[in-house]
PDB file of N, CA and C in Angstrom:
ATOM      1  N   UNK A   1      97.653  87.593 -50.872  1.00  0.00           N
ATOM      2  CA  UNK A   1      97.143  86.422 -51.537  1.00  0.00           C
ATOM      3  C   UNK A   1      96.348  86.854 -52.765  1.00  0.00           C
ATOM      4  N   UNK A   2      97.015  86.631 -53.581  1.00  0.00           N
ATOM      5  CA  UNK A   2      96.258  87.583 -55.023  1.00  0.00           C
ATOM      6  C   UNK A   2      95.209  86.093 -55.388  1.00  0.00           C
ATOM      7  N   UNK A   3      93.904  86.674 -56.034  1.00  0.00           N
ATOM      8  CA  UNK A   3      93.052  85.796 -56.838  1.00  0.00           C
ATOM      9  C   UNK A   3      92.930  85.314 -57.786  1.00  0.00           C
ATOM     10  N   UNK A   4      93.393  83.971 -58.435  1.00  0.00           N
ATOM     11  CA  UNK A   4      93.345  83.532 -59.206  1.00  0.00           C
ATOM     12  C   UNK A   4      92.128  84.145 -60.217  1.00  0.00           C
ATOM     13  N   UNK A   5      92.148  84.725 -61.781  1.00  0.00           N
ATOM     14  CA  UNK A   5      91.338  84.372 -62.119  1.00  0.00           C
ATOM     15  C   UNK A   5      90.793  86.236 -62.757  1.00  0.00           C
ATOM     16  N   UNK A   6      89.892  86.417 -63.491  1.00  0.00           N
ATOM     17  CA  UNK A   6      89.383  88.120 -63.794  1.00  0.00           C
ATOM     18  C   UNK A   6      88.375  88.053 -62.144  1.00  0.00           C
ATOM     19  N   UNK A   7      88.651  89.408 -62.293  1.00  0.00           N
ATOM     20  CA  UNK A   7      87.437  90.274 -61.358  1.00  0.00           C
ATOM     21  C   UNK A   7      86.942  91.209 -61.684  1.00  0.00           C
ATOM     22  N   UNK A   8      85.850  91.073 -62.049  1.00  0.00           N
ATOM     23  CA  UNK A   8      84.936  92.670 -62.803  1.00  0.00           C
ATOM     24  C   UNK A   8      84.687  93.271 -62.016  1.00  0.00           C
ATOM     25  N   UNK A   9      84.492  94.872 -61.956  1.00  0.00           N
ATOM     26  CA  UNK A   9      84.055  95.705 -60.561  1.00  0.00           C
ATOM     27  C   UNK A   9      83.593  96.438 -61.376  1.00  0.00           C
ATOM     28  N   UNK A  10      81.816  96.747 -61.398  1.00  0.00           N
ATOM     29  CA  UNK A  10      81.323  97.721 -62.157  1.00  0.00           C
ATOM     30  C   UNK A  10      80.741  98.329 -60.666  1.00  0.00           C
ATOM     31  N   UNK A  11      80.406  99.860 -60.930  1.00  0.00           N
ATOM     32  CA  UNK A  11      80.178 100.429 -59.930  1.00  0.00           C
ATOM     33  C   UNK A  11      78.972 101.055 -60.548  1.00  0.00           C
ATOM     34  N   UNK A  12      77.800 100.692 -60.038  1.00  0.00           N
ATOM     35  CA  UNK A  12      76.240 101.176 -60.417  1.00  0.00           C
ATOM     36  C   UNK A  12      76.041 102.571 -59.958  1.00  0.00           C
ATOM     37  N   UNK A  13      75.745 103.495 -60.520  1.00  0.00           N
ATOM     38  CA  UNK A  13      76.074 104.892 -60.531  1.00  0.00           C
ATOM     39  C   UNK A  13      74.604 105.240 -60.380  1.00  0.00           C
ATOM     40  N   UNK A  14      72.927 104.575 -60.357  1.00  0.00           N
ATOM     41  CA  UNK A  14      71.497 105.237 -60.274  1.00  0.00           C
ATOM     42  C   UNK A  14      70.916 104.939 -61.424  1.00  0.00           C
ATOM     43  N   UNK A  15      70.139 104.647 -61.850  1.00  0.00           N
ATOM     44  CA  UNK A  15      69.321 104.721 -62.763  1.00  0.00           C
ATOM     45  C   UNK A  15      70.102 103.343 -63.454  1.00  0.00           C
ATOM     46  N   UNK A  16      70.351 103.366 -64.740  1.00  0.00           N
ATOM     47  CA  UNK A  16      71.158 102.188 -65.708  1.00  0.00           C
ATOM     48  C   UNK A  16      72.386 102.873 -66.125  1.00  0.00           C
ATOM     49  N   UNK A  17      73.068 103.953 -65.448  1.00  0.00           N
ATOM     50  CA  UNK A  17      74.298 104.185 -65.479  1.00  0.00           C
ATOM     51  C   UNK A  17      75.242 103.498 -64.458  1.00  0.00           C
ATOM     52  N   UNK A  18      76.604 103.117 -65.198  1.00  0.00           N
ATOM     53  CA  UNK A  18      77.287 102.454 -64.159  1.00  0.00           C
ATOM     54  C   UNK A  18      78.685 103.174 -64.783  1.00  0.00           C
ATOM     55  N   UNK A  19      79.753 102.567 -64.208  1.00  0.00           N
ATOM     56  CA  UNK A  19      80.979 102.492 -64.240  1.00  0.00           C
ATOM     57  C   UNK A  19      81.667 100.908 -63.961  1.00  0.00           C
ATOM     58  N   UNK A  20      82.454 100.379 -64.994  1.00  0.00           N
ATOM     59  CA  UNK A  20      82.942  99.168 -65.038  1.00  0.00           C
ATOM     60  C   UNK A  20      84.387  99.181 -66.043  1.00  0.00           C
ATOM     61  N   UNK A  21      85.162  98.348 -66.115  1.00  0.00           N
ATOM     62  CA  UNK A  21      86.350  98.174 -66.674  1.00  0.00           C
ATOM     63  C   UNK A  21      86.205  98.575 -68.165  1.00  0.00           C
ATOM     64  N   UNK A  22      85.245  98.201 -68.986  1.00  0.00           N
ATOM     65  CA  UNK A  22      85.542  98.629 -70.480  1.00  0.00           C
ATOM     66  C   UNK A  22      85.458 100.217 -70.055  1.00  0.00           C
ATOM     67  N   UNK A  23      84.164 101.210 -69.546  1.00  0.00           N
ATOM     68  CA  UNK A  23      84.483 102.579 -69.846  1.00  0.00           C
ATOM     69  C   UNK A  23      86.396 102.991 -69.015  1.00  0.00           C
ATOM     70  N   UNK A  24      86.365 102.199 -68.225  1.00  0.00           N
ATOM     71  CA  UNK A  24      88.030 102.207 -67.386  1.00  0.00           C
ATOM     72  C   UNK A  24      88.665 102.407 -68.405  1.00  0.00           C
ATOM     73  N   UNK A  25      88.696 100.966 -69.319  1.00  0.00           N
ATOM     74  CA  UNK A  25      90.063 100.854 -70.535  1.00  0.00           C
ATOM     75  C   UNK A  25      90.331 101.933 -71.437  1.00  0.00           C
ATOM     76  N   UNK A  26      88.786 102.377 -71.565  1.00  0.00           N
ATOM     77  CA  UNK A  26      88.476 103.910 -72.870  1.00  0.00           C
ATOM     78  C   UNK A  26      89.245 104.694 -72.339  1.00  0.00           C
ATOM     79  N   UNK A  27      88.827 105.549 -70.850  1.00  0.00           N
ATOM     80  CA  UNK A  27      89.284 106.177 -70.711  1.00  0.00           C
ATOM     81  C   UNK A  27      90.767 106.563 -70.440  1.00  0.00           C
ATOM     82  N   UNK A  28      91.444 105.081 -70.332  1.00  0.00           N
ATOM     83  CA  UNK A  28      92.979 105.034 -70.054  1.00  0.00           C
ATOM     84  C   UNK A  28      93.300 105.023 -71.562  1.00  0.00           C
ATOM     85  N   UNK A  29      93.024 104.359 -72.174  1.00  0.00           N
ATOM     86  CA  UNK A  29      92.972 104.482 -74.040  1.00  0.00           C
ATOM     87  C   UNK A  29      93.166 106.001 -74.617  1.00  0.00           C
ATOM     88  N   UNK A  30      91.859 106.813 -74.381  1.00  0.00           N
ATOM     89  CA  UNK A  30      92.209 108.005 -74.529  1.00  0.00           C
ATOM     90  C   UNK A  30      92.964 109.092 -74.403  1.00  0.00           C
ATOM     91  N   UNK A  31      93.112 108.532 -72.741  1.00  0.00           N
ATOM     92  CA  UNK A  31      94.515 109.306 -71.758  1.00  0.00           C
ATOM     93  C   UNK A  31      95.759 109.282 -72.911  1.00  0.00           C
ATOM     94  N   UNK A  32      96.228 107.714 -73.351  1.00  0.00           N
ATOM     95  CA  UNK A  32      97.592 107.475 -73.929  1.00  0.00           C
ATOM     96  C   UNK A  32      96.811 108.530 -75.648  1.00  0.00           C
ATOM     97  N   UNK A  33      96.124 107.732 -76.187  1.00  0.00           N
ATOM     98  CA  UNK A  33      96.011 108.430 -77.824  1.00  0.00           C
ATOM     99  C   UNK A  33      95.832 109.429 -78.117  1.00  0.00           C
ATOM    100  N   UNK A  34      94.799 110.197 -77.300  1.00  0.00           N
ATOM    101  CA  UNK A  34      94.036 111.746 -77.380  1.00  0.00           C
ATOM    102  C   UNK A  34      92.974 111.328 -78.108  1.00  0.00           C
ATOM    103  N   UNK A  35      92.343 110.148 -78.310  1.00  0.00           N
ATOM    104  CA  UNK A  35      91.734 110.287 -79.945  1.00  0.00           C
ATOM    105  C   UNK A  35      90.400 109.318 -79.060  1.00  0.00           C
ATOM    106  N   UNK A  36      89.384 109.665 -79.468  1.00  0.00           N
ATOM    107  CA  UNK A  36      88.263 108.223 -79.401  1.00  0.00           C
ATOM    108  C   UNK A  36      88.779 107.080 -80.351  1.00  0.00           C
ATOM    109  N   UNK A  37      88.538 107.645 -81.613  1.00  0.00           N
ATOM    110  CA  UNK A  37      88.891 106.819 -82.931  1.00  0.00           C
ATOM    111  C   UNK A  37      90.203 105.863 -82.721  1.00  0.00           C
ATOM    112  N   UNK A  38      90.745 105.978 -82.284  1.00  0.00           N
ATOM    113  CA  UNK A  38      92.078 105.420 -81.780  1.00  0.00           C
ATOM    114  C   UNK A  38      92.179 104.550 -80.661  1.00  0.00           C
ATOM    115  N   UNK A  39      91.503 105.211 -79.520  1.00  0.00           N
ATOM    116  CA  UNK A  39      91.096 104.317 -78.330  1.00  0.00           C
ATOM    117  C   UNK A  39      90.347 103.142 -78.729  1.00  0.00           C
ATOM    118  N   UNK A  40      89.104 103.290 -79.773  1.00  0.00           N
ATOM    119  CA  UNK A  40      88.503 102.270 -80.146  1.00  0.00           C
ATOM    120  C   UNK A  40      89.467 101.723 -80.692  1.00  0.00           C
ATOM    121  N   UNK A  41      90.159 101.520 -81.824  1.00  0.00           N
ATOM    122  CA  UNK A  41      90.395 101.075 -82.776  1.00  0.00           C
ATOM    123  C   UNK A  41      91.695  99.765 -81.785  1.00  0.00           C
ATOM    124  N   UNK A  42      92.180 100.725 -80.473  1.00  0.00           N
ATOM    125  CA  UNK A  42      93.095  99.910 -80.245  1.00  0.00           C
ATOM    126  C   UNK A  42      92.303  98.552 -79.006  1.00  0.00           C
ATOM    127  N   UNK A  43      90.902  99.249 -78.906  1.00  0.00           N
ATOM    128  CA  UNK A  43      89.929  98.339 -77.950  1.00  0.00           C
ATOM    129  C   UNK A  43      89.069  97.237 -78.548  1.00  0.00           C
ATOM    130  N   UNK A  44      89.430  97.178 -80.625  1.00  0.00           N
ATOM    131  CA  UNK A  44      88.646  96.691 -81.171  1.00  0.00           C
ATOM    132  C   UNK A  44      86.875  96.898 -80.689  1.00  0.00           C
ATOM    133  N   UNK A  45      86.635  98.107 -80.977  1.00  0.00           N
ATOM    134  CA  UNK A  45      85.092  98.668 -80.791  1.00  0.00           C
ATOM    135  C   UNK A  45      84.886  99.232 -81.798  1.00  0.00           C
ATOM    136  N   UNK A  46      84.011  99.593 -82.421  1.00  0.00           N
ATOM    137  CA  UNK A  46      83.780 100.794 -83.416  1.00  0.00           C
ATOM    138  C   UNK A  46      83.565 102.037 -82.985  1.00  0.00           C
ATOM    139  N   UNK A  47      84.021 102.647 -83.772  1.00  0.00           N
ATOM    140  CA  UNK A  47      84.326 104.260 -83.258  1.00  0.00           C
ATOM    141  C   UNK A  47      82.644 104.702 -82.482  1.00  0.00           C
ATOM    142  N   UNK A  48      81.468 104.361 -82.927  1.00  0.00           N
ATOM    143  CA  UNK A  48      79.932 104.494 -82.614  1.00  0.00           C
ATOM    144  C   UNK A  48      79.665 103.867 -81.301  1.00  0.00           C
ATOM    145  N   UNK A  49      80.433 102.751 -80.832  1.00  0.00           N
ATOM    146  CA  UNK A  49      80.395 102.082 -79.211  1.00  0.00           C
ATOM    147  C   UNK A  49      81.070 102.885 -78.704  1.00  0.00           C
ATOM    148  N   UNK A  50      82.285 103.761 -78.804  1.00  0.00           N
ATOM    149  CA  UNK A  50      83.257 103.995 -78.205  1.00  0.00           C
ATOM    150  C   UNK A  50      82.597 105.530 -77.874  1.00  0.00           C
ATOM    151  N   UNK A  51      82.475 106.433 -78.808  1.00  0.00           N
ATOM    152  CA  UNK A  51      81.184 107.417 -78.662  1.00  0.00           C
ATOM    153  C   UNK A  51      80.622 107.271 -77.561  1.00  0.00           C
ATOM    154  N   UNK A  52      79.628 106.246 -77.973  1.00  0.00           N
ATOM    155  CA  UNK A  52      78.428 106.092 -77.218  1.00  0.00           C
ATOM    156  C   UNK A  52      78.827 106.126 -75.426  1.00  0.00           C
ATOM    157  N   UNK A  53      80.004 105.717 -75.564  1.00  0.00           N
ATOM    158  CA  UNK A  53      80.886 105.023 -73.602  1.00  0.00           C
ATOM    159  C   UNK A  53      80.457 106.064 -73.642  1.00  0.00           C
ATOM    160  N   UNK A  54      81.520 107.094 -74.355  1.00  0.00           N
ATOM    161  CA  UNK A  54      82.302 108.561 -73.431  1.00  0.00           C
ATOM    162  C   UNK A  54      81.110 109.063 -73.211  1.00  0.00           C
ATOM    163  N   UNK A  55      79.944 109.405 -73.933  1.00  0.00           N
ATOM    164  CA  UNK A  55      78.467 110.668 -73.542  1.00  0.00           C
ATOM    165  C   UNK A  55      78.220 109.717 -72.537  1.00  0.00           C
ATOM    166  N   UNK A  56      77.864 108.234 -72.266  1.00  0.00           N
ATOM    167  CA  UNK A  56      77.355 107.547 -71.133  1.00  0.00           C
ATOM    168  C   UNK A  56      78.140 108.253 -69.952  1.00  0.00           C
ATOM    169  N   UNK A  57      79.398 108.137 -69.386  1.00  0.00           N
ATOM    170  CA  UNK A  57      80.347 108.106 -68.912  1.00  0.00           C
ATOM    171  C   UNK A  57      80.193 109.835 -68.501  1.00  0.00           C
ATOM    172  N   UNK A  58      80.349 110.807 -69.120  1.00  0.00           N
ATOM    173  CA  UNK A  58      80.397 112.594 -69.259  1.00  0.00           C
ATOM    174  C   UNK A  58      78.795 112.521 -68.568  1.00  0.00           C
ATOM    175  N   UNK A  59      77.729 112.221 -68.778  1.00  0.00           N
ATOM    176  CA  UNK A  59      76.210 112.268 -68.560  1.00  0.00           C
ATOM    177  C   UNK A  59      76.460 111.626 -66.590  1.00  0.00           C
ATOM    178  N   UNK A  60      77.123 110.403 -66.720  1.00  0.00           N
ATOM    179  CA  UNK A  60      77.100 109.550 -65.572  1.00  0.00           C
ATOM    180  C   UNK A  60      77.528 110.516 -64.372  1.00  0.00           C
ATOM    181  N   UNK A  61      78.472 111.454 -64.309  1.00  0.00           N
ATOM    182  CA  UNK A  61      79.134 112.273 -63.523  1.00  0.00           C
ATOM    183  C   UNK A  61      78.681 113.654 -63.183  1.00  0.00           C
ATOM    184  N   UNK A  62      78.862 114.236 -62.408  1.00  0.00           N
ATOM    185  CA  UNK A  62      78.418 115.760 -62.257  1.00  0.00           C
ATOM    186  C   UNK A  62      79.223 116.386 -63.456  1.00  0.00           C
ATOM    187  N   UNK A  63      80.752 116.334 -63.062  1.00  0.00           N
ATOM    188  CA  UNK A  63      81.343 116.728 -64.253  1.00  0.00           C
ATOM    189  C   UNK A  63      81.979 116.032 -65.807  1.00  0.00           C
ATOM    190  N   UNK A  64      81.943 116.241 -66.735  1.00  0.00           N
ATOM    191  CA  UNK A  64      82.672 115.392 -67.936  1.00  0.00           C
ATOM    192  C   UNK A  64      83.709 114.606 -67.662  1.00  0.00           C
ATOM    193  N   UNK A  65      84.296 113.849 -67.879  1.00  0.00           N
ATOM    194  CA  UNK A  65      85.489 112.986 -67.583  1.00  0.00           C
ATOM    195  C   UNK A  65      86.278 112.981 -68.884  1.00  0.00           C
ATOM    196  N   UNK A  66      85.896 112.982 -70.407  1.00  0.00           N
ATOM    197  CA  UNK A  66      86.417 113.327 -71.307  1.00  0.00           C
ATOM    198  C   UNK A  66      85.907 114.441 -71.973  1.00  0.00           C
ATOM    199  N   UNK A  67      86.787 115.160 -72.385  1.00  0.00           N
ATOM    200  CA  UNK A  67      86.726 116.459 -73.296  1.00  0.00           C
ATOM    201  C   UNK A  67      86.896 116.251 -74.760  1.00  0.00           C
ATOM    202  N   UNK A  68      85.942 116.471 -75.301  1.00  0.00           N
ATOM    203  CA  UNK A  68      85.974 116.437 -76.544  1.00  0.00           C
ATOM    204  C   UNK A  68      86.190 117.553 -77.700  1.00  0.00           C
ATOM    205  N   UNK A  69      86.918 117.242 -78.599  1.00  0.00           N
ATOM    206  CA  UNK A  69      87.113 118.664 -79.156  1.00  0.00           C
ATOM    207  C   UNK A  69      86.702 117.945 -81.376  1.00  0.00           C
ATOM    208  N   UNK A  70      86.201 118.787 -81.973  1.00  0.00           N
ATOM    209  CA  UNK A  70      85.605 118.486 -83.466  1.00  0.00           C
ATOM    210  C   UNK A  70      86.683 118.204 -84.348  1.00  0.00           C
ATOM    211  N   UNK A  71      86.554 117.573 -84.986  1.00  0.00           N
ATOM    212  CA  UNK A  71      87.849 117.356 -86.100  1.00  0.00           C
ATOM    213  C   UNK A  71      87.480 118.282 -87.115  1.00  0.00           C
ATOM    214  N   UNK A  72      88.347 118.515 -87.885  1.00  0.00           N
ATOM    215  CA  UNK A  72      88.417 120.231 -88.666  1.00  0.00           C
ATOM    216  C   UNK A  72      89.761 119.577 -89.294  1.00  0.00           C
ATOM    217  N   UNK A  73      90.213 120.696 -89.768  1.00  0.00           N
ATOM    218  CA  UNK A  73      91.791 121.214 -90.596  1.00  0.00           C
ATOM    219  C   UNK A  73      92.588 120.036 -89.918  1.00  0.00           C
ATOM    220  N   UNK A  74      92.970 120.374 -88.180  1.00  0.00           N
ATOM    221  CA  UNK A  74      93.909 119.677 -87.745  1.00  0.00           C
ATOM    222  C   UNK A  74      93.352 118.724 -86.968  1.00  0.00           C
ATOM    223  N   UNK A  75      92.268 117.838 -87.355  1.00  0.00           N
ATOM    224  CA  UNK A  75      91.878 117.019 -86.601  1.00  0.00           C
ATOM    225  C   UNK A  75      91.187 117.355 -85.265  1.00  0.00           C
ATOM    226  N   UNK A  76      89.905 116.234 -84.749  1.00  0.00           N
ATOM    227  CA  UNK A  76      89.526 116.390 -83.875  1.00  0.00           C
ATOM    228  C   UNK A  76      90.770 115.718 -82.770  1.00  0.00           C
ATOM    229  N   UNK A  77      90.375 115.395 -81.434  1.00  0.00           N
ATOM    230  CA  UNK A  77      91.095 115.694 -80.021  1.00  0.00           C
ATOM    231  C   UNK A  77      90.092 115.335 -78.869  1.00  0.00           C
ATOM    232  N   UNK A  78      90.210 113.958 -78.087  1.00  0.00           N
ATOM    233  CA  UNK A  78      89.513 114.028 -76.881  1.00  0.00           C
ATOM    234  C   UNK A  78      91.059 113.489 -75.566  1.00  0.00           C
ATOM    235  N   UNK A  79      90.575 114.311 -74.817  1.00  0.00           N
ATOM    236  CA  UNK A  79      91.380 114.404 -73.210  1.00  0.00           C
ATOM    237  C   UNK A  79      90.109 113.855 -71.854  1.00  0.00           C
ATOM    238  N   UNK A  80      90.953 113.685 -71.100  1.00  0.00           N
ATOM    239  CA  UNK A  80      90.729 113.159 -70.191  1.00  0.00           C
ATOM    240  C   UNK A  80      90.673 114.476 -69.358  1.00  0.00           C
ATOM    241  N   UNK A  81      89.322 114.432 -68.542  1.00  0.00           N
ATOM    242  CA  UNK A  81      89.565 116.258 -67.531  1.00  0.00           C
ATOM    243  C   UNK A  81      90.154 115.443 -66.291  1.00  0.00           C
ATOM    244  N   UNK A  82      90.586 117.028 -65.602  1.00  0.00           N
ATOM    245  CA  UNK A  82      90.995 116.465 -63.616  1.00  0.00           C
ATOM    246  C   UNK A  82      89.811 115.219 -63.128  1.00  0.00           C
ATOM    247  N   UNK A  83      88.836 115.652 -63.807  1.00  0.00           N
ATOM    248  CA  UNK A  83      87.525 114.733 -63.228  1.00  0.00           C
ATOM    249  C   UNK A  83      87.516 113.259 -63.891  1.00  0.00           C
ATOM    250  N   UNK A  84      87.817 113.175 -65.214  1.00  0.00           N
ATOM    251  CA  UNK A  84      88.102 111.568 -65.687  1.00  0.00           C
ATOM    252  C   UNK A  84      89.261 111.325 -64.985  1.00  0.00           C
ATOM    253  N   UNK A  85      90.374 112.040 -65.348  1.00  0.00           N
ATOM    254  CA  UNK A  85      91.468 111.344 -64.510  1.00  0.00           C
ATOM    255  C   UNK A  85      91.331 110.933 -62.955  1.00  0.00           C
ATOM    256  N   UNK A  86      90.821 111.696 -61.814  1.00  0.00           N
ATOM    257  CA  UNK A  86      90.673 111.154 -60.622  1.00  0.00           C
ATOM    258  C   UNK A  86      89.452 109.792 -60.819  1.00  0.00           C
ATOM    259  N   UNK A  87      88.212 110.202 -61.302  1.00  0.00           N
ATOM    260  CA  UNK A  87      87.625 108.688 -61.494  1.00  0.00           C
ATOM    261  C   UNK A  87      88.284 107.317 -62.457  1.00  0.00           C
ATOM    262  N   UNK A  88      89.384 107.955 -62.984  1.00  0.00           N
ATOM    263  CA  UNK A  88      89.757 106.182 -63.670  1.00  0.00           C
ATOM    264  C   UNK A  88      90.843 106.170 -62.544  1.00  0.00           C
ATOM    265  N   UNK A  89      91.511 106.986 -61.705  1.00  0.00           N
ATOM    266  CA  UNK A  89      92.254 106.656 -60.953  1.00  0.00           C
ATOM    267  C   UNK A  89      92.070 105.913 -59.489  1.00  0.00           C
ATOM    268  N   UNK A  90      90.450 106.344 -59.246  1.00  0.00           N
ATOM    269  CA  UNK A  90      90.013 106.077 -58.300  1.00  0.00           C
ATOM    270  C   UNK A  90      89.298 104.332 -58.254  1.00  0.00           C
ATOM    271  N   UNK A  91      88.942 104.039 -59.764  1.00  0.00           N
ATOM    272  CA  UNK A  91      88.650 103.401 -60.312  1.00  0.00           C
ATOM    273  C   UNK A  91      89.572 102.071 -59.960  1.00  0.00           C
ATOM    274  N   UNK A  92      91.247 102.406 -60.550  1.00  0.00           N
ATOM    275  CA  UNK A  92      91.941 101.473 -60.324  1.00  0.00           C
ATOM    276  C   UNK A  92      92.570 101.100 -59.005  1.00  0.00           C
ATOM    277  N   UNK A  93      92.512 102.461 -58.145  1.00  0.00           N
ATOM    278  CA  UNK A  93      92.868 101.906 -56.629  1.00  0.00           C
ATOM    279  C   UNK A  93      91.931 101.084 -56.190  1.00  0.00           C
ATOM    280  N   UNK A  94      90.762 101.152 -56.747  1.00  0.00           N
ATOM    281  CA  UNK A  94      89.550 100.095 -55.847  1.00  0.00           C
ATOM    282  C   UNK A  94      89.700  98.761 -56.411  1.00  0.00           C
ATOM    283  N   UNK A  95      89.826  98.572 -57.300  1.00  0.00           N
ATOM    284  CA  UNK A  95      90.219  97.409 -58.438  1.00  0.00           C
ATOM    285  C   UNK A  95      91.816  96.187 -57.730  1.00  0.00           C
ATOM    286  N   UNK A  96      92.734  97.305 -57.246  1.00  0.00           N
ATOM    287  CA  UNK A  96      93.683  96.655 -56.702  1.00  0.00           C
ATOM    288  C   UNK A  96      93.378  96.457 -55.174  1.00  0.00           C
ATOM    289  N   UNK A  97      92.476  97.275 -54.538  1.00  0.00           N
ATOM    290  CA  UNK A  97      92.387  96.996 -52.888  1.00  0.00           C
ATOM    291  C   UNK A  97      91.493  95.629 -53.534  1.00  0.00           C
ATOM    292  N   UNK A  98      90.704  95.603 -53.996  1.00  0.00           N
ATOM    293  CA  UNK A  98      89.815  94.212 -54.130  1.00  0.00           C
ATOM    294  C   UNK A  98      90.754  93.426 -54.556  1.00  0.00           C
ATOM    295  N   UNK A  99      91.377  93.047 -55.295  1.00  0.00           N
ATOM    296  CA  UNK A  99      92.048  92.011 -55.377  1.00  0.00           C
ATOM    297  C   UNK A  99      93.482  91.909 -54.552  1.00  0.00           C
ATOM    298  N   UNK A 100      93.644  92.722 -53.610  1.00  0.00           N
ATOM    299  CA  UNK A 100      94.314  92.609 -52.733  1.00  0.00           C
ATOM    300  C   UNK A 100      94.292  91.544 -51.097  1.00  0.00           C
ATOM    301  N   UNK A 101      93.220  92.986 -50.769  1.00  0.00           N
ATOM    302  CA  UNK A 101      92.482  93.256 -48.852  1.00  0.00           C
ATOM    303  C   UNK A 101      91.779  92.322 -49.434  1.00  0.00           C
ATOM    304  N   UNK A 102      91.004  92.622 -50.604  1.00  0.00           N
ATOM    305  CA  UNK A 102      89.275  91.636 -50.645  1.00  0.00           C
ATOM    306  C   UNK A 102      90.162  89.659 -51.300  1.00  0.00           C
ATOM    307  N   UNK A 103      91.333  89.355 -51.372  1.00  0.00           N
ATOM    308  CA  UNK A 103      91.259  87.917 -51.766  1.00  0.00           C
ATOM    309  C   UNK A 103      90.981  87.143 -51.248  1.00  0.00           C
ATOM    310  N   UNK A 104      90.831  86.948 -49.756  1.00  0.00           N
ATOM    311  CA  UNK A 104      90.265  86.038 -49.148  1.00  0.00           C
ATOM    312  C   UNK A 104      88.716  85.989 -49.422  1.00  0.00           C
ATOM    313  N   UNK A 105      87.961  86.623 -49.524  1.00  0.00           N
ATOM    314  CA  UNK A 105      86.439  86.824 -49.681  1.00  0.00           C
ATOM    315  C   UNK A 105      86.372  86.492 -51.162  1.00  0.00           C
ATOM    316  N   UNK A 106      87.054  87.201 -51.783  1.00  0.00           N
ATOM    317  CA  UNK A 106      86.920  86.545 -53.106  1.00  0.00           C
ATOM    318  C   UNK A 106      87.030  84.949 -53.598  1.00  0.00           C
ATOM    319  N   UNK A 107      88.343  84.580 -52.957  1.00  0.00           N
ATOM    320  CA  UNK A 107      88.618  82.905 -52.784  1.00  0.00           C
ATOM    321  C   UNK A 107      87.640  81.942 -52.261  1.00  0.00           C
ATOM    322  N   UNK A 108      87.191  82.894 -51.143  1.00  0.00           N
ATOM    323  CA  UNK A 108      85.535  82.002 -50.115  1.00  0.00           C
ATOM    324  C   UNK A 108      84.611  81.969 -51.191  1.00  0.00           C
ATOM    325  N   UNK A 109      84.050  82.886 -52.201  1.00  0.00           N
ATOM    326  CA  UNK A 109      82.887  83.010 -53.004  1.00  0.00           C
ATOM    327  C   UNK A 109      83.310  81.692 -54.307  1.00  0.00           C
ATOM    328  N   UNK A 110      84.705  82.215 -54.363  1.00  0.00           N
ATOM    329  CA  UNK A 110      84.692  81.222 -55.554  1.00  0.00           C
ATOM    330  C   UNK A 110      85.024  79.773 -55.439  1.00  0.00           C
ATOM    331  N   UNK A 111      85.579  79.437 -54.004  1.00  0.00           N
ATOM    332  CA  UNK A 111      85.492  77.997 -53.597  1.00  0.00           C
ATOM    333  C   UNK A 111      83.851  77.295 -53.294  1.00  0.00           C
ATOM    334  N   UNK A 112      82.671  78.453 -53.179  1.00  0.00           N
ATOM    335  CA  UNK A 112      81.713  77.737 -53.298  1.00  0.00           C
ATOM    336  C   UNK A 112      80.896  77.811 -54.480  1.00  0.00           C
ATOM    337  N   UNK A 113      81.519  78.328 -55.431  1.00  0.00           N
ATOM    338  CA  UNK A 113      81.147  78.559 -56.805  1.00  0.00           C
ATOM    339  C   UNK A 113      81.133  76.876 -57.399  1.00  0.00           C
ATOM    340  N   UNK A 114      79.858  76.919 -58.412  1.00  0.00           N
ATOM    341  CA  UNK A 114      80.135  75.318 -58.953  1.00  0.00           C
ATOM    342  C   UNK A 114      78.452  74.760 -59.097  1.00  0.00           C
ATOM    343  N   UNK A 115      78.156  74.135 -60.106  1.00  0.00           N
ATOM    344  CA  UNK A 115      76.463  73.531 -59.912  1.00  0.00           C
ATOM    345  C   UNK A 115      76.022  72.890 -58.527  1.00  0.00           C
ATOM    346  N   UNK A 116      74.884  73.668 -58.753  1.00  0.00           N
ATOM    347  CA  UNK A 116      74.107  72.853 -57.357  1.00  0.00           C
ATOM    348  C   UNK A 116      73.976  71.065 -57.048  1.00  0.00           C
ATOM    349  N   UNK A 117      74.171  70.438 -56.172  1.00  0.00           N
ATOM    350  CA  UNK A 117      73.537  68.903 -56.257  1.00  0.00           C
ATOM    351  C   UNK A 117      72.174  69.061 -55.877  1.00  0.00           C
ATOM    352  N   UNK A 118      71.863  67.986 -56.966  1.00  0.00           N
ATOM    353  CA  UNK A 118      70.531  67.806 -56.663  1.00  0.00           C
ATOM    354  C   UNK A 118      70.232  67.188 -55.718  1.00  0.00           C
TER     355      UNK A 118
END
C-alpha cells in the first residue's frame, strides 16, 4: 500500500548534524557527474550550498563520504567513497522500507492530520 504524497526522512546524526534527502540527492548527483559544480548546477543550488552539504556530510561521519580532489590543468573531481556510497545506499533502502512496511502508519498519521476544532 504505497503513500500517497512526499515523505521526508532526515536522520539526526548528534549535535545539528543530520542526514536527509537534499544531502541524499548531492550525493547521488555527484555519484552520476563527478563534479560538485555540476551536482549543484543540476540541483539548482549554488556551487557555495552545495560545498557547504559535502564538508557538513564528510564532518557528519567517521569517514568522508565524498572525495574531493582541486581543480588545476585538468580540472577539479569529487567521488563518492565505499563510505558515501553505502550511506546513500543505506539511505535509500530505509526511504523505500518506510514507504513500503511503514504505509499503514504513515496513512494513520496523515488521516489524522488537518486543523484542530475548536
Amino acid at each position: 500500500m504505497p503513500v500517497p504524497g512526499p515523505v521526508h526522512l532526515r536522520i539526526l546524526l548528534g549535535g545539528a548534524a543530520h542526514f536527509g534527502p537534499g544531502k541524499a540527492e548531492l550525493l547521488a548527483r555527484i555519484r552520476e557527474t563527478g563534479s560538485v559544480a555540476a551536482a549543484a548546477a543540476a540541483m539548482g543550488l549554488s556551487y557555495r550550498r552545495a560545498w557547504t552539504l559535502v564538508v557538513e556530510a564528510n564532518r557528519a561521519f567517521r569517514a568522508p563520504l565524498v572525495e574531493l580532489s582541486r581543480g588545476g590543468e585538468g580540472g577539479g573531481g569529487a567521488r563518492l567513497t565505499r563510505e558515501g556510497e553505502a550511506v546513500l545506499a543505506s539511505f535509500r533502502a530505509l526511504e523505500r522500507l518506510i514507504l513500503t512496511e511503514g504505509a499503514p502508519y504513515l496513512a494513520a498519521i496523515r488521516d489524522r492530520a488537518g486543523p484542530s476544532e475548536p
